[in-house]
N, C-alpha and C. Protein backbone atom coordinates (compact mmCIF):
# COMPACT_ATOMS: atom_id res chain seq x y z
N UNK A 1 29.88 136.78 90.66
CA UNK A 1 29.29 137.83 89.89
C UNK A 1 30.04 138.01 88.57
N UNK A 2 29.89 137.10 87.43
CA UNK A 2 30.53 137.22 86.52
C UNK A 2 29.99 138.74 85.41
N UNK A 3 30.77 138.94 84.79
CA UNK A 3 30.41 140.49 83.90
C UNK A 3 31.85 140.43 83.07
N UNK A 4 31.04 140.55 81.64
CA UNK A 4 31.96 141.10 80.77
C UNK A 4 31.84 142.57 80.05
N UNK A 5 33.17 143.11 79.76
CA UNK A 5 33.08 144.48 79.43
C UNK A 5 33.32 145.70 80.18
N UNK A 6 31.86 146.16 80.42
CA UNK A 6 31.76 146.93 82.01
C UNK A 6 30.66 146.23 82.89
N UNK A 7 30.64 146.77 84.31
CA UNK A 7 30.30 146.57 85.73
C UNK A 7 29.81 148.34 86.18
N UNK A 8 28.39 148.00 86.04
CA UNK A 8 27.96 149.32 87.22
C UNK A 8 28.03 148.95 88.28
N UNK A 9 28.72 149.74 89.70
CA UNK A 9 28.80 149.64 90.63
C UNK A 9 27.63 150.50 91.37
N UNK A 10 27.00 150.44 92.12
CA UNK A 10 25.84 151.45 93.50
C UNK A 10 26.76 151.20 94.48
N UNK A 11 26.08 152.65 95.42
CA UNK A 11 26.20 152.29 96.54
C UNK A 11 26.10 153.82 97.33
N UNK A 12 25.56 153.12 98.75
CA UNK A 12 25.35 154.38 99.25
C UNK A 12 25.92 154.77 100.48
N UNK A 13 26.51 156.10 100.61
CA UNK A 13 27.27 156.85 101.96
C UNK A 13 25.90 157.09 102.62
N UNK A 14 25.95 156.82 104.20
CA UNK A 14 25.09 157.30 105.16
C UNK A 14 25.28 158.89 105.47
N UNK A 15 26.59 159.66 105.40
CA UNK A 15 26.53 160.80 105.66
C UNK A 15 27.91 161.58 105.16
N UNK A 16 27.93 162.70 104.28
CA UNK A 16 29.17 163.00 103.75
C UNK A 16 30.23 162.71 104.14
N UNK A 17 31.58 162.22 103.50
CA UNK A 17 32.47 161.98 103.94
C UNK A 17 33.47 161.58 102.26
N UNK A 18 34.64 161.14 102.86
CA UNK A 18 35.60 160.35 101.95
C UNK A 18 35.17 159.16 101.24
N UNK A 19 35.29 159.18 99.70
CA UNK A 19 35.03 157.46 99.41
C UNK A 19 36.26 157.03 98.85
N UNK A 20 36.50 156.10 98.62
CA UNK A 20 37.56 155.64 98.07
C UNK A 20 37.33 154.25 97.45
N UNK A 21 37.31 154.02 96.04
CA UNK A 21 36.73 152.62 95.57
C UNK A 21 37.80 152.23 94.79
N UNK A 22 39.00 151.03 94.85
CA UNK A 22 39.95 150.89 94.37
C UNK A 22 39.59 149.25 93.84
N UNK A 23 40.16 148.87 92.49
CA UNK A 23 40.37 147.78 91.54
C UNK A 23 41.56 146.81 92.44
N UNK A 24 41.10 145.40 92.23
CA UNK A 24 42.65 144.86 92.58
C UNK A 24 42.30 143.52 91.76
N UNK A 25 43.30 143.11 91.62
CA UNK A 25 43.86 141.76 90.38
C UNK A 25 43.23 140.37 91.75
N UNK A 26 43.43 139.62 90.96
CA UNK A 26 43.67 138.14 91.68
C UNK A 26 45.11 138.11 92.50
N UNK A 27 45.96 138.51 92.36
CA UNK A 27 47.04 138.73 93.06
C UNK A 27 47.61 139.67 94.68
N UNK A 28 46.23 140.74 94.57
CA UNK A 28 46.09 141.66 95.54
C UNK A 28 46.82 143.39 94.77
N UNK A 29 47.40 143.14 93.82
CA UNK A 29 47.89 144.14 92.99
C UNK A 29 46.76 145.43 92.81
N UNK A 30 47.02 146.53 93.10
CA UNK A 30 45.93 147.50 92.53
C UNK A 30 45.86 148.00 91.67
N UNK A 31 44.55 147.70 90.38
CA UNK A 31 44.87 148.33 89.09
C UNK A 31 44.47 149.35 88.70
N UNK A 32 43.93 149.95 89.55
CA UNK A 32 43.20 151.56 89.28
C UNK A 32 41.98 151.91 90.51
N UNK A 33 42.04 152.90 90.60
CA UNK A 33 41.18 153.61 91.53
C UNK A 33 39.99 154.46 91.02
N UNK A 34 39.38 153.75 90.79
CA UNK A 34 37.45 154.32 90.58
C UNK A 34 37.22 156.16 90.87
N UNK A 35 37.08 155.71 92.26
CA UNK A 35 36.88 157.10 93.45
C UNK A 35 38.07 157.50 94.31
N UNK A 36 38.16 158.65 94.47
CA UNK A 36 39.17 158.79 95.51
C UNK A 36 38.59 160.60 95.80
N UNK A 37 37.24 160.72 96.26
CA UNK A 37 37.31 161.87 96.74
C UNK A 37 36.08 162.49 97.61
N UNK A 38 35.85 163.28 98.40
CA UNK A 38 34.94 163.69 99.01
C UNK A 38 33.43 163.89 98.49
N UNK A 39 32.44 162.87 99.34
CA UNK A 39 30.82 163.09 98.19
C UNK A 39 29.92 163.27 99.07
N UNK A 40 28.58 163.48 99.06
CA UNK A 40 27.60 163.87 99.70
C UNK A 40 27.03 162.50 99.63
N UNK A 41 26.11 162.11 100.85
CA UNK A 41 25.32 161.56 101.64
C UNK A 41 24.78 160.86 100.21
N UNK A 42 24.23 159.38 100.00
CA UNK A 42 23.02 159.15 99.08
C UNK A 42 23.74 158.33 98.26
N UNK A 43 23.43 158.15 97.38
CA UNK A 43 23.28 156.57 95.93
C UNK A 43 24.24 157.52 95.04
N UNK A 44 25.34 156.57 94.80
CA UNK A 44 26.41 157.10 93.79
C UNK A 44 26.62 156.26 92.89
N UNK A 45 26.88 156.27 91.21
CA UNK A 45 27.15 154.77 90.86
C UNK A 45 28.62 155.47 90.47
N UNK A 46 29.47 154.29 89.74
CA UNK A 46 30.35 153.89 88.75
C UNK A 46 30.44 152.92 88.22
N UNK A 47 30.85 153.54 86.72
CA UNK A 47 31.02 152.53 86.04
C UNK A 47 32.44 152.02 85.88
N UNK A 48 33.26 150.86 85.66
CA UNK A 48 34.16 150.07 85.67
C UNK A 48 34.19 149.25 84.67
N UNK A 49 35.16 149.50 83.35
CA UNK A 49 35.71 148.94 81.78
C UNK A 49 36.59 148.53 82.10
N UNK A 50 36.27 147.01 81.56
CA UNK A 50 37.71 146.15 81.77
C UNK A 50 37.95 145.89 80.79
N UNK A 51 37.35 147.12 79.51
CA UNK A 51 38.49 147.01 78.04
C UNK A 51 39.65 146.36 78.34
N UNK A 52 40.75 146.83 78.54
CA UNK A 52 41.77 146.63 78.39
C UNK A 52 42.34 145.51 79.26
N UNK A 53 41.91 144.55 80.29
CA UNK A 53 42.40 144.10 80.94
C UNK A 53 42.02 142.51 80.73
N UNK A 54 42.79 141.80 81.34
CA UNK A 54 42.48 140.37 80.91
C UNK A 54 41.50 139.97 81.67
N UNK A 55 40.93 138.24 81.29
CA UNK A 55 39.51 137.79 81.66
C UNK A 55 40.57 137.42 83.61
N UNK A 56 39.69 137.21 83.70
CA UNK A 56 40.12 136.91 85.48
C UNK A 56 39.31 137.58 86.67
N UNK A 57 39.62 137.02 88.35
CA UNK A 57 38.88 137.82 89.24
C UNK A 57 39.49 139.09 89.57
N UNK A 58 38.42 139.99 89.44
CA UNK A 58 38.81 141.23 90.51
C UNK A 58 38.07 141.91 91.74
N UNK A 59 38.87 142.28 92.67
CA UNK A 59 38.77 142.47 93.86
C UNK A 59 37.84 144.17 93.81
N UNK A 60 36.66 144.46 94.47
CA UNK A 60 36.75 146.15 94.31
C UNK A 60 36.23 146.48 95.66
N UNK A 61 37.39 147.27 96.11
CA UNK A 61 37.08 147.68 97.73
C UNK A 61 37.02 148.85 98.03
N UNK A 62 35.44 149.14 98.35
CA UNK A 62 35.53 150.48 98.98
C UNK A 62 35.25 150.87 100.03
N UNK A 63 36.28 151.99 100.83
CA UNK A 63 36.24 152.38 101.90
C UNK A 63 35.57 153.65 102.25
N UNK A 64 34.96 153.80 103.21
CA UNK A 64 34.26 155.13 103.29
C UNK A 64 34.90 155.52 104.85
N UNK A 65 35.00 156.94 104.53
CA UNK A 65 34.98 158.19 106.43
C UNK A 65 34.44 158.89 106.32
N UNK A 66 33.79 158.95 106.82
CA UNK A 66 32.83 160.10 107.74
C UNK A 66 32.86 160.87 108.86
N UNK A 67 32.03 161.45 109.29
CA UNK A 67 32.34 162.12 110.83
C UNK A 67 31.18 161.44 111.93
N UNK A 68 30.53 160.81 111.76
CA UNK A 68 30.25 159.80 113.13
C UNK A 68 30.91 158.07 112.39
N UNK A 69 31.34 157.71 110.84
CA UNK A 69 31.23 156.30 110.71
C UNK A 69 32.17 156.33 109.63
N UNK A 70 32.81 154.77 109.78
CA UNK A 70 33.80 154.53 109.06
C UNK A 70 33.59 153.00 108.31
N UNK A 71 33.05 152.89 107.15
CA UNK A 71 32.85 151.48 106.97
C UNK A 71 33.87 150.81 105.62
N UNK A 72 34.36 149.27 105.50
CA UNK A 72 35.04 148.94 104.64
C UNK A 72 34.18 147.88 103.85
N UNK A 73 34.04 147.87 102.62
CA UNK A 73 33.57 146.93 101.99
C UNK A 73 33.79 146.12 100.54
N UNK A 74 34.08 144.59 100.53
CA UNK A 74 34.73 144.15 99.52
C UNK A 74 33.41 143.34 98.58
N UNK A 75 33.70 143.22 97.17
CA UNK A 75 33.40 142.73 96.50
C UNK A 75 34.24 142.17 95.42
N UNK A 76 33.98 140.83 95.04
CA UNK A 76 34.66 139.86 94.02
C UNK A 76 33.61 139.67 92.68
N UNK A 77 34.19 139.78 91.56
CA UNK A 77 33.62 139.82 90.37
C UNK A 77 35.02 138.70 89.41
N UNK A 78 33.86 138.16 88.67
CA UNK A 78 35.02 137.64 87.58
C UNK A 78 34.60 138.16 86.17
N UNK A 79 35.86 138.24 85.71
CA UNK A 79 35.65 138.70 84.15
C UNK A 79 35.58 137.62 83.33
């Protein structure tokens, strides 16, 4: 999934809970954290500027909790 610049991210929680959507390098290094907080049920985006950062892959993993479900999910993008 190559993208230069920015990257809209979707995605959707089945039922309120914690999200957490964190950046990581080719190295496993984490370079910033998107989301890190409690959202309601439904289609959320972000956007993600890799102004400042060099061309290369990055890792973006987000984790979700809930109160019946807990899901983890990765995606790879290159700049």
């Amino acid at each position: 999934n190559p993208f230069n610049g920015e990257a809209t991210l979707s995605y959707t929680i089945p039922e309120n809970g914690t999200v957490r959507l964190s950046v990581y390098n080719a190295i496993g290094g984490r370079i910033s954290e998107l989301v890190n907080e409690m959202q309601l049920s439904g289609q959320h985006t972000v956007t993600f500027s890799s102004k400042d950062l060099p061309a290369g892959m990055y890792t973006f993993r987000l984790e979700f909790n809930g109160a019946d479900e807990s899901k983890c999910f990765v995606i790879k993008m290159i700049h």
